[in-house]
C-alpha atoms as a PDB file:
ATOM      1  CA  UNK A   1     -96.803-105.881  73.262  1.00  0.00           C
ATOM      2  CA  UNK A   2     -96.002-108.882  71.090  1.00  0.00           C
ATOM      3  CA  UNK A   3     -95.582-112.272  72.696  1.00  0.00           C
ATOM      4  CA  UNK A   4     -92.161-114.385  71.737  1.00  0.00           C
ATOM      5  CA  UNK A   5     -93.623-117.996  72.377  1.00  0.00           C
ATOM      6  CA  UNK A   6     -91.200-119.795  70.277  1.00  0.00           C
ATOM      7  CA  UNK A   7     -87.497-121.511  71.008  1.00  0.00           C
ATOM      8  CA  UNK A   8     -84.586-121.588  68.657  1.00  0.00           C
ATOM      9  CA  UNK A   9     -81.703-124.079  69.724  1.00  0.00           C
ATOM     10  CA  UNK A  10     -78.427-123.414  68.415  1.00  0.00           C
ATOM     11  CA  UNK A  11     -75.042-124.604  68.375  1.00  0.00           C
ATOM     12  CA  UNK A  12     -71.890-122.431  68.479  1.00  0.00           C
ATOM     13  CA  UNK A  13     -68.206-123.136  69.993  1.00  0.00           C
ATOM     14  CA  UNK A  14     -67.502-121.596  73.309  1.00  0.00           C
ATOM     15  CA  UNK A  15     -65.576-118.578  71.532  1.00  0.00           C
ATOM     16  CA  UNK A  16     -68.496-117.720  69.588  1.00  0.00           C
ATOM     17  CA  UNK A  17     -70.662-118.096  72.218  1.00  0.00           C
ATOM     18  CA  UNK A  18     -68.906-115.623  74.755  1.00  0.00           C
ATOM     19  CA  UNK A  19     -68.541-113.260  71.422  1.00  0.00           C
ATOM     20  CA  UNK A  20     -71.649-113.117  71.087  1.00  0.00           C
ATOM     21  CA  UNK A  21     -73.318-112.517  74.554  1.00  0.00           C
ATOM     22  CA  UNK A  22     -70.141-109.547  74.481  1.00  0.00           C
ATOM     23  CA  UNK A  23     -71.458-107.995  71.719  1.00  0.00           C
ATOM     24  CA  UNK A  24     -75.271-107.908  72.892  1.00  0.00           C
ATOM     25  CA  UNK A  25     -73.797-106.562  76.299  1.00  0.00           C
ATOM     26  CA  UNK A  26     -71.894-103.928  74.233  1.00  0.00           C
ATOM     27  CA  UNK A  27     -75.000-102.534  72.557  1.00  0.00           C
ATOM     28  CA  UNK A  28     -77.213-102.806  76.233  1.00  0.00           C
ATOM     29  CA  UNK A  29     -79.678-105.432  74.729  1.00  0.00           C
ATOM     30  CA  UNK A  30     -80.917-108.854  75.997  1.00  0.00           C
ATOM     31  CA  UNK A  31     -79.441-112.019  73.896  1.00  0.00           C
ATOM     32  CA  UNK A  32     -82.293-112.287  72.718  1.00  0.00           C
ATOM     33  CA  UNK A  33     -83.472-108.901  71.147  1.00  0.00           C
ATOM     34  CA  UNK A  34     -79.686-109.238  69.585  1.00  0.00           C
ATOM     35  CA  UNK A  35     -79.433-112.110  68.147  1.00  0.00           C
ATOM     36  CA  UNK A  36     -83.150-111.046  66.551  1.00  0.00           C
ATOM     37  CA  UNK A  37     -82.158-107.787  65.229  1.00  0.00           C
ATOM     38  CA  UNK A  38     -79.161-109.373  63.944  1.00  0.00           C
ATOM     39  CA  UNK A  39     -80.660-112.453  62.173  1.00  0.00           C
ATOM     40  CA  UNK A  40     -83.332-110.073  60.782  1.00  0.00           C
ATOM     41  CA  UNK A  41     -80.802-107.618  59.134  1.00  0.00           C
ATOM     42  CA  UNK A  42     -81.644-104.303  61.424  1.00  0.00           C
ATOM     43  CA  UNK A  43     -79.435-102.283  62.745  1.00  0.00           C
ATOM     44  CA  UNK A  44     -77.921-102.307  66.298  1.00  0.00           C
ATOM     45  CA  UNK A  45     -77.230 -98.570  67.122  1.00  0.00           C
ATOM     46  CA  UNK A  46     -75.020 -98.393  70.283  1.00  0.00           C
ATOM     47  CA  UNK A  47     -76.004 -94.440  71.010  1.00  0.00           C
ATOM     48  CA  UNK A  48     -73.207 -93.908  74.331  1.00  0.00           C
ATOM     49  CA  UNK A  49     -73.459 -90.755  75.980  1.00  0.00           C
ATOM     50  CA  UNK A  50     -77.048 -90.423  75.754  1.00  0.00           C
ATOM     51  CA  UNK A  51     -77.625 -90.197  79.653  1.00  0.00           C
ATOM     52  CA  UNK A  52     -75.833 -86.765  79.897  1.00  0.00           C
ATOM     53  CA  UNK A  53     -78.468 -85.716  77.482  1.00  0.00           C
ATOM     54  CA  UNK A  54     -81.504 -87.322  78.834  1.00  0.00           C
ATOM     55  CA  UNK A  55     -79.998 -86.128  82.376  1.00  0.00           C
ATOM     56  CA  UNK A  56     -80.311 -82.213  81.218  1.00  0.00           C
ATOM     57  CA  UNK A  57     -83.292 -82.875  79.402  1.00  0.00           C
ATOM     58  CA  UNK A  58     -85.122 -84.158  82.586  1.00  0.00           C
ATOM     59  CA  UNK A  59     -83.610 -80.992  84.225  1.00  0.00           C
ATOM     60  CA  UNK A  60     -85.089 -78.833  81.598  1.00  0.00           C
ATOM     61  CA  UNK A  61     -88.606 -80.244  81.851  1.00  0.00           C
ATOM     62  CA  UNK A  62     -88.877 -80.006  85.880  1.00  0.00           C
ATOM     63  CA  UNK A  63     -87.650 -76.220  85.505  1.00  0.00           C
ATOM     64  CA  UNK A  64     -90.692 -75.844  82.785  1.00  0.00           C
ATOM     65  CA  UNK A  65     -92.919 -77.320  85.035  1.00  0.00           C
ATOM     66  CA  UNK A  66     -91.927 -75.785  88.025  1.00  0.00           C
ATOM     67  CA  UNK A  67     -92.663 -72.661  86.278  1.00  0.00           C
ATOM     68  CA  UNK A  68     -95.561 -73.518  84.861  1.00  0.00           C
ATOM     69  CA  UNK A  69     -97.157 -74.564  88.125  1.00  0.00           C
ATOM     70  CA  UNK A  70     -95.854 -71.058  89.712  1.00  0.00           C
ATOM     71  CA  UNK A  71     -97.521 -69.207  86.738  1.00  0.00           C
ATOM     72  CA  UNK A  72    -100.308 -71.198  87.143  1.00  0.00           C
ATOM     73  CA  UNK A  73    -100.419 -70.374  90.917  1.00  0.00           C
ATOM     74  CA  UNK A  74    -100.076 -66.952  90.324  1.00  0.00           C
ATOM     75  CA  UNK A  75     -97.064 -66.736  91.710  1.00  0.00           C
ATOM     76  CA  UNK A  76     -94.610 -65.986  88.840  1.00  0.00           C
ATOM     77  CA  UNK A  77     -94.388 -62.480  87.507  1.00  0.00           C
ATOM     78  CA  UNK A  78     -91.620 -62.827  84.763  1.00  0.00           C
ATOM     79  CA  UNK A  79     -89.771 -65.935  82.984  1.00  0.00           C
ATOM     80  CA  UNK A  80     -86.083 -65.220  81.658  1.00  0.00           C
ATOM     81  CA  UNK A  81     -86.612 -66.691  78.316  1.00  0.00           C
ATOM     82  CA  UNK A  82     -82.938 -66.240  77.475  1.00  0.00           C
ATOM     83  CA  UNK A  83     -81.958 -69.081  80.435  1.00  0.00           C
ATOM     84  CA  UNK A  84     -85.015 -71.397  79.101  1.00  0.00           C
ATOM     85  CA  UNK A  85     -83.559 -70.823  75.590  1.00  0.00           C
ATOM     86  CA  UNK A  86     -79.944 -71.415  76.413  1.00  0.00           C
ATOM     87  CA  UNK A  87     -80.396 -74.651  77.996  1.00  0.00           C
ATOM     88  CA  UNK A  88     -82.736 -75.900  75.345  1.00  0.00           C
ATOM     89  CA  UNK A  89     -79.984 -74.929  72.761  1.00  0.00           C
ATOM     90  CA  UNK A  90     -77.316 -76.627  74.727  1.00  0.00           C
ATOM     91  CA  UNK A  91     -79.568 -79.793  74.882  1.00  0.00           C
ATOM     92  CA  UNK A  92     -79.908 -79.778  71.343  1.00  0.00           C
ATOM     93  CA  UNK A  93     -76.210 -79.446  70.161  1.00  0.00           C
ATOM     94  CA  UNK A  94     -75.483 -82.023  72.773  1.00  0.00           C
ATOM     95  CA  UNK A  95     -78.093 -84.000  70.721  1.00  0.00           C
ATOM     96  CA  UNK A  96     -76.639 -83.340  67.386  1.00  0.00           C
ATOM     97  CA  UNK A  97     -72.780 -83.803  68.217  1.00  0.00           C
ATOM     98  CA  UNK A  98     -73.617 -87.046  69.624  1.00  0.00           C
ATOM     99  CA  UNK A  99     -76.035 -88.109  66.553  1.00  0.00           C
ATOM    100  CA  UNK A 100     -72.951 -86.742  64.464  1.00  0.00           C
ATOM    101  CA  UNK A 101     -70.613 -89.042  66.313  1.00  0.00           C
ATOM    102  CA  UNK A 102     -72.730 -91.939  65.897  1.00  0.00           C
ATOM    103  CA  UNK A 103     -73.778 -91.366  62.036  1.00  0.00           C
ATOM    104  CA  UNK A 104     -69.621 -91.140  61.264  1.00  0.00           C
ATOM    105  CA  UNK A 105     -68.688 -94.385  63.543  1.00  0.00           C
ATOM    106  CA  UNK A 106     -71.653 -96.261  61.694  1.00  0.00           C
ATOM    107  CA  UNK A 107     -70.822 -94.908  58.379  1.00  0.00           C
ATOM    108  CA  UNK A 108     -67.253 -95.820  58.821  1.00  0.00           C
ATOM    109  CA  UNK A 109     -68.386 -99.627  60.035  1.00  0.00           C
ATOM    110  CA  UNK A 110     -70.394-100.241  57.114  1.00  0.00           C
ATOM    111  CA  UNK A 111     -67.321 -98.786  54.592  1.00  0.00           C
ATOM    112  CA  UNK A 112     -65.994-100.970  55.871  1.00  0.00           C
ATOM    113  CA  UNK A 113     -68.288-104.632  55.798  1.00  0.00           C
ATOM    114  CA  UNK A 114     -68.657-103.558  51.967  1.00  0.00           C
ATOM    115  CA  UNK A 115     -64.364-103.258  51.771  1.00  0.00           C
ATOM    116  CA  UNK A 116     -64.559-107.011  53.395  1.00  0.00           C
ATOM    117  CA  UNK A 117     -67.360-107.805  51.535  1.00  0.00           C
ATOM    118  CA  UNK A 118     -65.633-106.889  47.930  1.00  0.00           C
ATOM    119  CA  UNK A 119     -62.693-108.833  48.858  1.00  0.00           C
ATOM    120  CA  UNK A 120     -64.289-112.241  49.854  1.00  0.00           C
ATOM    121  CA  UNK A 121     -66.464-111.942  46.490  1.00  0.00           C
ATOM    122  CA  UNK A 122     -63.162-111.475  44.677  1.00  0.00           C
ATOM    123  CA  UNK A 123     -61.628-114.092  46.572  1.00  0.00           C
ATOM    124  CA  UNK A 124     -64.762-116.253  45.946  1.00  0.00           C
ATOM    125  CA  UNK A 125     -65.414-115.491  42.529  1.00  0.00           C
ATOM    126  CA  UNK A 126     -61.396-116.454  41.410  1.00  0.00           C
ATOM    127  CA  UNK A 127     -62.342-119.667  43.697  1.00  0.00           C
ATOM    128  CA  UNK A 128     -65.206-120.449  41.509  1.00  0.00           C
ATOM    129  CA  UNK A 129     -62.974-119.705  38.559  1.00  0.00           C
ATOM    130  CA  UNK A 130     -60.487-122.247  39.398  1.00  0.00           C
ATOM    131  CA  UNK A 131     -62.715-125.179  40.216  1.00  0.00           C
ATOM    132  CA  UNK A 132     -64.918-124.369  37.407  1.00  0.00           C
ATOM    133  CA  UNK A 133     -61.524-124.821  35.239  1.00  0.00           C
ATOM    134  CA  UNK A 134     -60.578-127.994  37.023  1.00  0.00           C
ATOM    135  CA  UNK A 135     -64.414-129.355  36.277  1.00  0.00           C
ATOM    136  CA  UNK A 136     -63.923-128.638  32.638  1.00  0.00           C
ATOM    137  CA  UNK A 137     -60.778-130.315  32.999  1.00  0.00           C
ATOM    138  CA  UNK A 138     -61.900-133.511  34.690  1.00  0.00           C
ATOM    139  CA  UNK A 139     -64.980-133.831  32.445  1.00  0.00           C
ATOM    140  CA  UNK A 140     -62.614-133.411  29.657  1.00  0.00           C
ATOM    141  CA  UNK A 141     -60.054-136.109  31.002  1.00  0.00           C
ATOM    142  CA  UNK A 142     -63.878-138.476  31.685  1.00  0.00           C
ATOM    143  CA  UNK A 143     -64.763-137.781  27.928  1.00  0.00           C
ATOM    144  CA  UNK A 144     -61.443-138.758  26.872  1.00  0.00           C
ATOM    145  CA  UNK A 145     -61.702-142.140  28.500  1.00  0.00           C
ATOM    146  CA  UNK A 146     -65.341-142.674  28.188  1.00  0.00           C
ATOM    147  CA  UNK A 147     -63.890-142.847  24.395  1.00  0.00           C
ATOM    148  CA  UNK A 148     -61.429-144.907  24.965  1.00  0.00           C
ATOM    149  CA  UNK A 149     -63.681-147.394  26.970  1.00  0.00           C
ATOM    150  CA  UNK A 150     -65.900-147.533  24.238  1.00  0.00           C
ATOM    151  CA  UNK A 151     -63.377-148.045  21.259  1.00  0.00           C
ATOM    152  CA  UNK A 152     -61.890-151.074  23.180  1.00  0.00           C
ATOM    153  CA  UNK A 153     -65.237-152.381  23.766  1.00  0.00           C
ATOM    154  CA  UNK A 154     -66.095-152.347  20.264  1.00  0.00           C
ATOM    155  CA  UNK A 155     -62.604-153.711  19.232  1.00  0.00           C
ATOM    156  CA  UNK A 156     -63.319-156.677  21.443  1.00  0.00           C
ATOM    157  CA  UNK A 157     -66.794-157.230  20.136  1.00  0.00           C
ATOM    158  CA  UNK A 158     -65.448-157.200  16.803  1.00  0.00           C
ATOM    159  CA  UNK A 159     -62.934-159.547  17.816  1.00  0.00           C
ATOM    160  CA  UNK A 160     -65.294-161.939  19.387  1.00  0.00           C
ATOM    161  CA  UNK A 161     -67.493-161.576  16.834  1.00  0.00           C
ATOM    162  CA  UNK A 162     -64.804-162.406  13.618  1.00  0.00           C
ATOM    163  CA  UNK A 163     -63.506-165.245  16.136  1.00  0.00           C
ATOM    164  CA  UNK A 164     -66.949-166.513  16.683  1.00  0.00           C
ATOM    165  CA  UNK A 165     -67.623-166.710  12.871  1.00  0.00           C
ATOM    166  CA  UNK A 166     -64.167-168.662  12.211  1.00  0.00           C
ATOM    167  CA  UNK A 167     -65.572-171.143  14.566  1.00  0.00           C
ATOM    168  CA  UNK A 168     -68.614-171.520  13.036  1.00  0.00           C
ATOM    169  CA  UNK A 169     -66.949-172.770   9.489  1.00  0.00           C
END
């Protein structure tokens, strides 16, 4: 068993905060083991309907040992293999619509993150656009009176300069 020995403080408004502890309720795991999964990129499968399952799968395994300890006893003279078989094919499509179920809902979810997804990198990348325009803009507008700067420094020092040499005669 591995041993979590380390703290990580955050902050997070009240809203997120209750959001949060709802959705690690909604998938039936600690804050912690959420918030890890999440922050490490796995996925949180909430698999609902599972007791029924595990429920008729307990009920198949006492019947298979309760007739394995008669057999064993020598007290069992015939099995119906048709009930044993029935109830372990029930089990398993009860298994398989419910995997079904799941594997849709999730496949759904993520169509949908990368539908989100496409449209904030849109939105981003006309963003980035934009102020990479207005950038090229400004430094043009800088350039422009860099230049000027410069030309009316020079103008003066060639002012000064002529004036200083009149005075000198």
């Amino acid at each position: 068993m591995r041993k979590r020995n380390c703290t990580i403080t955050i902050r997070c408004t009240e809203d997120e905060r209750r959001r949060i502890y709802d959705k690690a309720r909604r998938h039936n795991l600690s804050l912690s083991d959420y918030i890890i999964r999440s922050a490490l990129g796995k996925r949180i499968v909430v698999a609902e309907g599972l007791n029924e399952v595990i429920k008729a799968q307990k009920s198949i395994g006492n019947n298979l040992n309760q007739i394995a300890l008669l057999a064993n006893m020598g007290r069992l003279k015939a099995v119906d293999q048709k009930v044993i078989c029935e109830q372990s094919e029930k089990a398993c499509r009860a298994i398989q619509k419910q995997t079904a179920e799941q594997s849709a809902q999730t496949l759904t979810s993520l169509i949908s993150q990368c539908e989100s997804m496409k449209l904030q990198a849109g939105k981003m990348s006309e963003e980035y656009s934009s102020r990479l325009k207005s950038l090229e803009e400004w430094k043009s507008k800088q350039g422009l009176k860099m230049l000027r700067a410069v030309l009316i420094s020079q103008s003066v020092l060639l002012i000064l300069s002529t004036a200083l040499q009149l005075w000198l005669r």
